[in-house]
N, C-alpha and C. Protein backbone atom coordinates (compact mmCIF):
# COMPACT_ATOMS: atom_id res chain seq x y z
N UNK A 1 99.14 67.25 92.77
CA UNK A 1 100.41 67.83 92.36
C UNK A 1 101.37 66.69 92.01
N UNK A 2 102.09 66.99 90.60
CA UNK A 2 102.97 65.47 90.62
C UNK A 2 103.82 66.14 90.57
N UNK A 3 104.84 65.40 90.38
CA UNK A 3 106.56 65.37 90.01
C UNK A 3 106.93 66.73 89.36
N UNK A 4 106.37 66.89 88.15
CA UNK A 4 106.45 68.33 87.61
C UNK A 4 106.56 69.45 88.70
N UNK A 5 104.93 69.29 88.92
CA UNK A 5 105.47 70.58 89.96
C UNK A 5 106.01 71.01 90.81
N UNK A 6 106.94 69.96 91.55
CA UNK A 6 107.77 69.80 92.81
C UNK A 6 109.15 70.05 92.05
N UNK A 7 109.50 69.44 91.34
CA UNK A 7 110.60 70.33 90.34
C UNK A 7 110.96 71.35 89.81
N UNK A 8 109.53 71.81 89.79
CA UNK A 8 109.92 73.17 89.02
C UNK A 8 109.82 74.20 90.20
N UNK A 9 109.18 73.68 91.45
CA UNK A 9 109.33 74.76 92.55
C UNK A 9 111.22 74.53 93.38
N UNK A 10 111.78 73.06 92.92
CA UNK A 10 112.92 73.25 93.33
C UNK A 10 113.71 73.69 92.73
N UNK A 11 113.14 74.05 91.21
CA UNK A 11 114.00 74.31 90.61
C UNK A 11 114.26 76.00 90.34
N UNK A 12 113.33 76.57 90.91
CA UNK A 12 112.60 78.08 91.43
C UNK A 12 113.48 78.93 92.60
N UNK A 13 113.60 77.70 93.19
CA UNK A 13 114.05 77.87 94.74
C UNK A 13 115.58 77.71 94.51
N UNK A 14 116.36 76.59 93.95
CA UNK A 14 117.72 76.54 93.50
C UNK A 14 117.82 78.32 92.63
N UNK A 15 117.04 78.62 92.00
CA UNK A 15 117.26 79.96 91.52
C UNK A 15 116.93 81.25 92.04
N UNK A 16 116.45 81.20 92.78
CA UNK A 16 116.18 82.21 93.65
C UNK A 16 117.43 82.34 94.50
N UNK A 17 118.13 81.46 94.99
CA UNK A 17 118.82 81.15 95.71
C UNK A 17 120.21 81.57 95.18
N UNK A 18 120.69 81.57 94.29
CA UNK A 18 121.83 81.61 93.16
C UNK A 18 121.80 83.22 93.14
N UNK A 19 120.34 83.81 92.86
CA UNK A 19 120.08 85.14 92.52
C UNK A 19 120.70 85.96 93.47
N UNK A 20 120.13 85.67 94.87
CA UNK A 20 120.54 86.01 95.95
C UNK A 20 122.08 86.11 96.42
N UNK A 21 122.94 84.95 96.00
CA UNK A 21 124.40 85.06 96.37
C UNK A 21 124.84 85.46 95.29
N UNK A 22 124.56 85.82 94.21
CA UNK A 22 125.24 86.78 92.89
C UNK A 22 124.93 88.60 93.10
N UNK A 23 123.86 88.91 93.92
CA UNK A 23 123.57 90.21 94.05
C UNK A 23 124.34 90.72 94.77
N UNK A 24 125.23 90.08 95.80
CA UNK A 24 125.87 90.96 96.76
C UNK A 24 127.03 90.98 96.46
N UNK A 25 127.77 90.79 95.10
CA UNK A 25 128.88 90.70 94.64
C UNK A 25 129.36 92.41 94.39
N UNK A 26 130.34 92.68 94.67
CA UNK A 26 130.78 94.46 94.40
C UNK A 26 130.97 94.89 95.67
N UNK A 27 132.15 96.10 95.71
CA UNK A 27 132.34 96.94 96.69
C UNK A 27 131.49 97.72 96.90
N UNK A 28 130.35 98.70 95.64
CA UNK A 28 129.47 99.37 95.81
C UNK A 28 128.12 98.98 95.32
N UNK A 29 126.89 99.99 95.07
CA UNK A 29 125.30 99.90 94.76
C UNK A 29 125.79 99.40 93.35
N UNK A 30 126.57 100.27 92.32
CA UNK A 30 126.35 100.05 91.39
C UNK A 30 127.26 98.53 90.63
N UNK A 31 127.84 98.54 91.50
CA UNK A 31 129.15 96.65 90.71
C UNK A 31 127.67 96.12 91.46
N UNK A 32 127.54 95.60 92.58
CA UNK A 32 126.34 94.93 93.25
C UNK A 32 124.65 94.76 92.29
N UNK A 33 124.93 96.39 91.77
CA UNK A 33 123.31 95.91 90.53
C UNK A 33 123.70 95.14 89.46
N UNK A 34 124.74 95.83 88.97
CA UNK A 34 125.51 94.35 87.55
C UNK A 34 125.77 93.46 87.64
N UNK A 35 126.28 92.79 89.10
CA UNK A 35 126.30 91.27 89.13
C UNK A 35 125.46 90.58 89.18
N UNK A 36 124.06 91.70 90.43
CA UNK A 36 122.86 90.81 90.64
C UNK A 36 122.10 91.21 89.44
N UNK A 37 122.36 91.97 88.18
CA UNK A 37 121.74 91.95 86.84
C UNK A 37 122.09 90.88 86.14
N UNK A 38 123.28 90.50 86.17
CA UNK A 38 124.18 89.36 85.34
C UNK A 38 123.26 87.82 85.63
N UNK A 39 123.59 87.95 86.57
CA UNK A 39 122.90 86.84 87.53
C UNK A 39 121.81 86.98 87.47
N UNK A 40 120.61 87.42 87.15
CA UNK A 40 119.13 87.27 87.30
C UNK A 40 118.90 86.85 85.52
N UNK A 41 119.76 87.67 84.68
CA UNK A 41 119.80 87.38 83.38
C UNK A 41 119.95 85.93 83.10
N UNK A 42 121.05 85.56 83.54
CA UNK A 42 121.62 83.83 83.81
C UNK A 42 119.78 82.96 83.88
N UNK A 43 119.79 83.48 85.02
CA UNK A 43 118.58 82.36 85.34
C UNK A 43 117.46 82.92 85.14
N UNK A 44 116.91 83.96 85.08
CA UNK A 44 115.66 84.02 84.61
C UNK A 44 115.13 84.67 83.29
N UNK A 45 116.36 85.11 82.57
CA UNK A 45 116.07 85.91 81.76
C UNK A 45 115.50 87.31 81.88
N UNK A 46 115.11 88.38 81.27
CA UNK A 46 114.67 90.06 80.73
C UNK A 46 114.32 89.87 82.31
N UNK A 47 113.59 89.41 82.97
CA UNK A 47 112.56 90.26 84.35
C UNK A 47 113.58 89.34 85.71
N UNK A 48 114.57 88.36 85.06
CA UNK A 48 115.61 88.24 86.35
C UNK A 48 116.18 89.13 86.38
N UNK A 49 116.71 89.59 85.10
CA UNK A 49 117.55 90.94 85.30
C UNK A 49 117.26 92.35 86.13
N UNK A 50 116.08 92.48 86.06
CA UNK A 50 115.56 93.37 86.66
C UNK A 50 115.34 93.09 88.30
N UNK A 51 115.02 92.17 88.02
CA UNK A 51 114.67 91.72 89.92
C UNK A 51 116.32 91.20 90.38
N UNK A 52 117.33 91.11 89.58
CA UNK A 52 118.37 90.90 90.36
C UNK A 52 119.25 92.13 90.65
N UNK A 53 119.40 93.22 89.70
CA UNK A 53 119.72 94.58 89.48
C UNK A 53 119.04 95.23 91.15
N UNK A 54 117.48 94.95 90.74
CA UNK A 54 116.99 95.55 92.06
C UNK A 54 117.78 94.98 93.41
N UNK A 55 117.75 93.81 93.80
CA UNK A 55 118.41 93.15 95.12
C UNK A 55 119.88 93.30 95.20
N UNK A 56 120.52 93.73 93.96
CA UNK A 56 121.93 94.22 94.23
C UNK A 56 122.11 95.37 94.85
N UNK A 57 121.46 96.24 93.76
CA UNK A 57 120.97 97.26 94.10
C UNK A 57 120.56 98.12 95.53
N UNK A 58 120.11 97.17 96.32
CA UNK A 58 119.66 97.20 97.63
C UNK A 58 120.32 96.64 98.72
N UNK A 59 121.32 95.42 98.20
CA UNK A 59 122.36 94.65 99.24
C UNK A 59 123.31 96.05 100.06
N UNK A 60 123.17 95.65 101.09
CA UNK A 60 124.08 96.72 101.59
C UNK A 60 125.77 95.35 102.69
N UNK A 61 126.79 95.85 102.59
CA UNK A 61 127.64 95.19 103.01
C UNK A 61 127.79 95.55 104.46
């Protein structure tokens, strides 16, 4: 394993991570799926959106 791939898993993990504190943004389910949609869009593009929508989606306060 070189350099590459230790980067791109930190760089996985820095985004995963981002995903996570953008999903719980909103008073309710639905502000909470658009931010963590906004935010998955940001960093991962079409299928962040979806996987961040979902974890907003699901954040409960």
């Amino acid at each position: 394993m070189g350099k590459g791939f230790a980067m791109r898993i930190l760089v996985l993990a820095a985004a995963g991570g981002l995903l996570v504190s953008l999903a719980a943004c909103g008073d309710n389910a639905t502000e909470r799926a658009a931010t963590g949609g906004v935010g998955g869009l940001i960093v991962a593009g079409p299928i962040g959106a979806v996987a961040g929508a979902t974890v907003g989606a699901a954040t409960t306060k």
